[in-house]
N, C-alpha and C. Protein backbone atom coordinates (compact mmCIF):
# COMPACT_ATOMS: atom_id res chain seq x y z
N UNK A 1 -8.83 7.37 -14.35
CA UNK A 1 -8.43 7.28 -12.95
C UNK A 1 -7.04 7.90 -12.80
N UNK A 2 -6.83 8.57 -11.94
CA UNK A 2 -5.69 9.22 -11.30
C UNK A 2 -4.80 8.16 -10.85
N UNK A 3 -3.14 8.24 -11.57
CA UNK A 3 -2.51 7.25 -10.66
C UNK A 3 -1.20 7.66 -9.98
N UNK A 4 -1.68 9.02 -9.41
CA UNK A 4 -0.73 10.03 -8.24
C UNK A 4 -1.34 10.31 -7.92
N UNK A 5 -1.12 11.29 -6.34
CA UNK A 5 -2.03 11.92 -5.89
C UNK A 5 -1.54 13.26 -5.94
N UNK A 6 -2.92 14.51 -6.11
CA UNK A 6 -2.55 15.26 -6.31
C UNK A 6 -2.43 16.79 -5.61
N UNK A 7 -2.84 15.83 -3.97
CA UNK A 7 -3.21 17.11 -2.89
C UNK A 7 -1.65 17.42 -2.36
N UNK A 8 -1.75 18.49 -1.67
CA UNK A 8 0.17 19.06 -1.21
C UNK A 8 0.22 18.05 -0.35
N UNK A 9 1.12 17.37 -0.25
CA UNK A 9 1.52 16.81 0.97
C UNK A 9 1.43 17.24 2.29
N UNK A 10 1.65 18.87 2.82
CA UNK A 10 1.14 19.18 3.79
C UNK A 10 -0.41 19.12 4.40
N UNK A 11 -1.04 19.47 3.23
CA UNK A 11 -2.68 19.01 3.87
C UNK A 11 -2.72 17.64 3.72
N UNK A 12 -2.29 16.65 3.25
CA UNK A 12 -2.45 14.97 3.47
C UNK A 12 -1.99 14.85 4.82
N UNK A 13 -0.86 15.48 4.93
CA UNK A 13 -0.31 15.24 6.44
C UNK A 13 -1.56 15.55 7.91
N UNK A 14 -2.15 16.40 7.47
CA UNK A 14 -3.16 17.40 8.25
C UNK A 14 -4.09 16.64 8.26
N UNK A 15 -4.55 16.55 7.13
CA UNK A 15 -5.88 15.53 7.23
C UNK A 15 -5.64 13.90 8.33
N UNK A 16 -4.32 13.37 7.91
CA UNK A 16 -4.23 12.25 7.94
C UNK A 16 -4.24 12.48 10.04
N UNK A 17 -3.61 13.27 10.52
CA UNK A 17 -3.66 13.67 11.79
C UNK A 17 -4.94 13.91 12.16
N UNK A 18 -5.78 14.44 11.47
CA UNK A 18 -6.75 14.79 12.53
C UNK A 18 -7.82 13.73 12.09
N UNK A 19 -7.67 12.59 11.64
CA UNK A 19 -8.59 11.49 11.18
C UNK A 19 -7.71 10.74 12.16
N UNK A 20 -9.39 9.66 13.39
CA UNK A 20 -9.25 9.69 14.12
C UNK A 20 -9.04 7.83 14.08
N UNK A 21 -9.26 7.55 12.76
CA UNK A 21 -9.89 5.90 12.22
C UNK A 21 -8.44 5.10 12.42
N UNK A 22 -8.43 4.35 12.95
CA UNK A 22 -7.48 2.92 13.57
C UNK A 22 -6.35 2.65 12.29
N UNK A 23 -5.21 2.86 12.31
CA UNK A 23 -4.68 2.25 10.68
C UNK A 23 -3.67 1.30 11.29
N UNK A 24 -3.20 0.16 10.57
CA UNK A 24 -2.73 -0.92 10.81
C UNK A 24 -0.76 -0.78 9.66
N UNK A 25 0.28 -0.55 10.25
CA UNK A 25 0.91 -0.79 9.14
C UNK A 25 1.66 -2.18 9.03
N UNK A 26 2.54 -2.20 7.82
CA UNK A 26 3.28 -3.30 7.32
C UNK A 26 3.59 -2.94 6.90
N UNK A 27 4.76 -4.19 6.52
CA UNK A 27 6.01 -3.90 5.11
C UNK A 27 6.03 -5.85 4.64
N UNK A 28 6.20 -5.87 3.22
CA UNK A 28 6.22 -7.03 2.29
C UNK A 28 7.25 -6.99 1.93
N UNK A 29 7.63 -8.08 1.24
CA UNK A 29 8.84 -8.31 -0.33
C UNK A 29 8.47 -9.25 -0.59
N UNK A 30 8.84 -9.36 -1.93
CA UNK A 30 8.93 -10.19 -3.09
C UNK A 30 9.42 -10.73 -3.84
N UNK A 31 10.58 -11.41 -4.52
CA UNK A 31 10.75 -11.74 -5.04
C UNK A 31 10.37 -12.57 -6.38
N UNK A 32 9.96 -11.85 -7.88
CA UNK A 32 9.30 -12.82 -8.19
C UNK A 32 9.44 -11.62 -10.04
N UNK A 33 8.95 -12.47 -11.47
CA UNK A 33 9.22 -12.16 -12.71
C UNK A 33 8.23 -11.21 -12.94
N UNK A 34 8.11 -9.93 -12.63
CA UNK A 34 7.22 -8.97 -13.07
C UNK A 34 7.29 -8.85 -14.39
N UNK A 35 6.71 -9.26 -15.56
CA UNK A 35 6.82 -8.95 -17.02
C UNK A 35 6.54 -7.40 -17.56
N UNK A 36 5.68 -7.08 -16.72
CA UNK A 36 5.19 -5.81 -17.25
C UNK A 36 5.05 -4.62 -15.77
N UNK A 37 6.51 -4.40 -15.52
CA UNK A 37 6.51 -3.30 -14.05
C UNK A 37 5.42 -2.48 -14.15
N UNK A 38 4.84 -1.94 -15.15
CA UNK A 38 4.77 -0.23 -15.42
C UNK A 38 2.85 -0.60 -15.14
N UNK A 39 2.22 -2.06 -15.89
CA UNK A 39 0.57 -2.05 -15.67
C UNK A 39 1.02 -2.81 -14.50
N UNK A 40 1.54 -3.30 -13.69
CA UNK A 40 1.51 -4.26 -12.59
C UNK A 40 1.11 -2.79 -11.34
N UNK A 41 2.23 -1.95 -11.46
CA UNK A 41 2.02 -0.53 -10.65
C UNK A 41 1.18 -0.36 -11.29
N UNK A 42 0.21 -0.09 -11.76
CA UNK A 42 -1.10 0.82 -12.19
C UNK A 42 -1.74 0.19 -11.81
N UNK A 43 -1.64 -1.24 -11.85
CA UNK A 43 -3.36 -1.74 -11.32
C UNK A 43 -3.22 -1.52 -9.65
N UNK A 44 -2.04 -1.96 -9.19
CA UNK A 44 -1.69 -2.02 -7.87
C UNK A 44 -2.15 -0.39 -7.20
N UNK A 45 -2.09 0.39 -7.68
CA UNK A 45 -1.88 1.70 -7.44
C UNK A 45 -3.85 1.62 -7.35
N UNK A 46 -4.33 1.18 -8.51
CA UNK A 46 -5.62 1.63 -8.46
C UNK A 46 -6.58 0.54 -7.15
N UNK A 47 -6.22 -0.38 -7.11
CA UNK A 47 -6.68 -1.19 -6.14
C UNK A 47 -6.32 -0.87 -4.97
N UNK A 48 -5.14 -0.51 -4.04
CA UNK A 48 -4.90 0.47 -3.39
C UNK A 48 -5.22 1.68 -2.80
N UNK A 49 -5.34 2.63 -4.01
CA UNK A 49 -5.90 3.55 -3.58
C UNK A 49 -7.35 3.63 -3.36
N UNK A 50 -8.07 2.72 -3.75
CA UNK A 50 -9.49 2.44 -3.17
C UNK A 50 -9.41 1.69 -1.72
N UNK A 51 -8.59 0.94 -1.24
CA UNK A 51 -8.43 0.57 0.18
C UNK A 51 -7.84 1.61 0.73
N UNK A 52 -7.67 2.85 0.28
CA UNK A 52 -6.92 3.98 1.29
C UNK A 52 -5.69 3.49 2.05
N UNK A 53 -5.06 2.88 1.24
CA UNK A 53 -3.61 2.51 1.69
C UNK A 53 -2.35 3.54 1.19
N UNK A 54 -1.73 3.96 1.80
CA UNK A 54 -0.78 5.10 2.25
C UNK A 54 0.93 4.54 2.16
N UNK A 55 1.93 4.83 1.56
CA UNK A 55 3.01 4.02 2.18
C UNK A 55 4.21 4.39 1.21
N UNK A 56 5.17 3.77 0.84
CA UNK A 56 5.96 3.60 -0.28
C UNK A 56 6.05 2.18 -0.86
N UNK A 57 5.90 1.96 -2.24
CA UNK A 57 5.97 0.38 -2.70
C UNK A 57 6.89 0.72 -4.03
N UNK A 58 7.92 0.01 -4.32
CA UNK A 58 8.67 0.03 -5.37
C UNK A 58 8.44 -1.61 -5.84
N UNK A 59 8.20 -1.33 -7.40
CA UNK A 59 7.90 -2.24 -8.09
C UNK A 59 9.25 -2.51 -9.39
N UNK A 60 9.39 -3.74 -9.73
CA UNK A 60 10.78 -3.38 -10.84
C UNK A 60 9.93 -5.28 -11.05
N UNK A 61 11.13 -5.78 -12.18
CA UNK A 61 10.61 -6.98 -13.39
C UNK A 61 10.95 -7.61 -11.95
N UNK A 62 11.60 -7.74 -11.18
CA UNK A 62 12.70 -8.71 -10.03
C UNK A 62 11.55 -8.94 -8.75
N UNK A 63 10.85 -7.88 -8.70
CA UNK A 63 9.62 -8.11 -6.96
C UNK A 63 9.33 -7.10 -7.18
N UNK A 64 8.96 -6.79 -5.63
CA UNK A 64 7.92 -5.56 -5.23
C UNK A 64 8.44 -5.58 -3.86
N UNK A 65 9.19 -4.51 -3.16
CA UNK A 65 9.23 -4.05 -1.56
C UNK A 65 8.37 -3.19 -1.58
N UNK A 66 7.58 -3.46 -0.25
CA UNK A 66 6.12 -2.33 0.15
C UNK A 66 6.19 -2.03 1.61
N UNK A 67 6.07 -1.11 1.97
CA UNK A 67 6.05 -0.46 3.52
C UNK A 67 4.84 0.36 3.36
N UNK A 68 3.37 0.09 4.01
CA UNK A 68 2.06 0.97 4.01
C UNK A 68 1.94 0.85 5.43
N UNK A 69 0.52 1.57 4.78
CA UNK A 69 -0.35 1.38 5.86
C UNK A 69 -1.78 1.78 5.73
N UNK A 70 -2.75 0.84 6.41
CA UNK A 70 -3.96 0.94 5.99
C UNK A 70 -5.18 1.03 7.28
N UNK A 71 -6.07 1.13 6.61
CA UNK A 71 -7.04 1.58 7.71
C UNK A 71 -7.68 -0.19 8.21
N UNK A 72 -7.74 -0.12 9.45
CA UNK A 72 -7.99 -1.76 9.88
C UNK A 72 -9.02 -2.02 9.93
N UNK A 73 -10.05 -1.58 9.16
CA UNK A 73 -11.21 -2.07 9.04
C UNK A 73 -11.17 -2.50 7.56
N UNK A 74 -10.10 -2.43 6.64
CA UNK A 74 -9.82 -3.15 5.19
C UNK A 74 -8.44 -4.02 5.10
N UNK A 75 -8.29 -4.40 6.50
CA UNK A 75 -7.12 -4.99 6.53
C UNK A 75 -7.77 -6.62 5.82
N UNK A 76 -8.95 -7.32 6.49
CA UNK A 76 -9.24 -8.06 4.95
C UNK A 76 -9.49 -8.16 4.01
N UNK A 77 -9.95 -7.44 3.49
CA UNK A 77 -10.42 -7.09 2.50
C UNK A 77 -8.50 -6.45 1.25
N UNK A 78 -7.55 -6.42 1.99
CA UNK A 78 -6.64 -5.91 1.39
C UNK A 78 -5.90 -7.14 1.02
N UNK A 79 -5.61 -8.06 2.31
CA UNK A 79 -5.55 -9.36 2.33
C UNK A 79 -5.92 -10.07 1.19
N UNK A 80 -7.28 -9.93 0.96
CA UNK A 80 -7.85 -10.59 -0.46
C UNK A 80 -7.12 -10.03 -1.41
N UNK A 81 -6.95 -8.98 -1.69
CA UNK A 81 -6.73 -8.46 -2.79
C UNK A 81 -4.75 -9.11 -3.06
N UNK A 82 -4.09 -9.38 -2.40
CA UNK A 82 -2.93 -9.72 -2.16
C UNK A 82 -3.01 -11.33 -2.50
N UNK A 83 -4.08 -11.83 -2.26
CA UNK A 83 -4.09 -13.64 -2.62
C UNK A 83 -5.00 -13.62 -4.29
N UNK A 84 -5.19 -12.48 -4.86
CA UNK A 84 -5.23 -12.40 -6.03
C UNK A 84 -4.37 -12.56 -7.02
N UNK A 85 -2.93 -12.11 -6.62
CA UNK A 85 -1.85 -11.84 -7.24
C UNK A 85 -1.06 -13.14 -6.88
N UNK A 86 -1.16 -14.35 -7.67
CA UNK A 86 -0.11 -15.37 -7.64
C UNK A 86 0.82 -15.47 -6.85
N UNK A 87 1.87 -14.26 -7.12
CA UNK A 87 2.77 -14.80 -6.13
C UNK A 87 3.17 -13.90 -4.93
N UNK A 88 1.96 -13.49 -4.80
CA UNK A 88 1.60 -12.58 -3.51
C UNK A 88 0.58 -13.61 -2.69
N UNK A 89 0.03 -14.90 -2.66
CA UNK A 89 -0.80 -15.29 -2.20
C UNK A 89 0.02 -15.69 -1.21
N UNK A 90 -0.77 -15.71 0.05
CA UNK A 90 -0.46 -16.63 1.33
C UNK A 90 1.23 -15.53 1.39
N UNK A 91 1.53 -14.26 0.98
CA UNK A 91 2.69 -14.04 1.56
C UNK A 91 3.10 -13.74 3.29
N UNK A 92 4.05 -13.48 3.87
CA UNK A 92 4.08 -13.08 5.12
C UNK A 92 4.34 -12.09 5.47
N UNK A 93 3.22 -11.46 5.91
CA UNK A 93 3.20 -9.96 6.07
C UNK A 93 3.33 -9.34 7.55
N UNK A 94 4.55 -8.65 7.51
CA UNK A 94 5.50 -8.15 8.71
C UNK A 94 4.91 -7.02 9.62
N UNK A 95 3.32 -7.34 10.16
CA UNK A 95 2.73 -6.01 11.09
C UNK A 95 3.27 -5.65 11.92
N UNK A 96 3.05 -4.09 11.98
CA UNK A 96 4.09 -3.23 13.23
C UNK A 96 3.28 -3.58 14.15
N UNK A 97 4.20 -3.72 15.56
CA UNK A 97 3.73 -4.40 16.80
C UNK A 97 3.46 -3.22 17.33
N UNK A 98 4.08 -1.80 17.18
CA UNK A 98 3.91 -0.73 18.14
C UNK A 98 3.81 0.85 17.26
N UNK A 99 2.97 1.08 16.96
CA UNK A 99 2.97 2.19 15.65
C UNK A 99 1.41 2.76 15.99
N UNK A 100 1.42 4.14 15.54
CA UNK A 100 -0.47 4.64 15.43
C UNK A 100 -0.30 4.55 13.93
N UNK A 101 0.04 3.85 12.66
CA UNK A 101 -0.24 3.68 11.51
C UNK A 101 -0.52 5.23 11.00
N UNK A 102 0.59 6.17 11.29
CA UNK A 102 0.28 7.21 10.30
C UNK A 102 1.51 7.34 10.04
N UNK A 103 2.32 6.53 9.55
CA UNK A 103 3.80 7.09 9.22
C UNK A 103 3.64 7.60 7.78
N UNK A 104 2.83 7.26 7.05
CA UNK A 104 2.20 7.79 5.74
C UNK A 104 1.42 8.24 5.42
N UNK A 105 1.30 9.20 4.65
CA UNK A 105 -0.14 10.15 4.04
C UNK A 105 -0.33 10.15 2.53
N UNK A 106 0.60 9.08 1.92
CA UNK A 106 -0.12 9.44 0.51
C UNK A 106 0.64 7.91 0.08
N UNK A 107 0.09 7.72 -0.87
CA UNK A 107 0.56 6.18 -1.56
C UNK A 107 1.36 6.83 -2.80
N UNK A 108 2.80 6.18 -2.66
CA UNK A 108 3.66 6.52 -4.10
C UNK A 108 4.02 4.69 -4.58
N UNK A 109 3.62 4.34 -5.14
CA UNK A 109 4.64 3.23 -6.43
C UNK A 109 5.25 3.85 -7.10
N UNK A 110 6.61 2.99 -7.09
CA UNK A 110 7.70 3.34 -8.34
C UNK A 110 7.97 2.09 -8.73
């Protein structure tokens, strides 16, 4: 599995414009003992990029800050995947009140 993406950013941009599908964004934090930053981003990255979630998320041993955005027909289904992760369960997640959810076209973790 691929864990970058590897199209130019200008055609993500292109695509992501002329796709016409509802996206929902947010931003998280965390606070919390990441033991292992480097598989925590890989799995995150791969679970993710199967919900077609788009955004910037920086990961380190200390939390995780995330600013995405996703398509709202996996907004539960993403949900679940977030009450998987211990101390991501039940977090409070900060939806934009006024946005068309394309401020992003490609998903980066660091």
């Amino acid at each position: 599995m691929q864990l970058h993406n590897r199209i130019d950013r200008r055609v993500l941009r292109e695509q992501l414009q002329k796709n016409d599908e509802k996206r929902l964004t947010l931003s998280f934090y965390q606070y919390a003992n990441i033991s292992d930053p480097k598989q925590f981003r890989n799995d995150l990255f791969n679970a993710w990029f199967e919900l077609d979630v788009f955004g910037r998320v920086y990961v380190a041993q200390e939390g995780i800050n995330a600013q995405i955005s996703l398509p709202a027909a996996q907004k539960n289904e993403f949900v679940d995947h977030l009450n998987t992760i211990s101390f991501l369960k039940d977090i409070r997640l900060n939806w934009a009140l006024e946005d068309d959810g394309k401020s992003f076209f490609k998903l980066t973790i660091k």
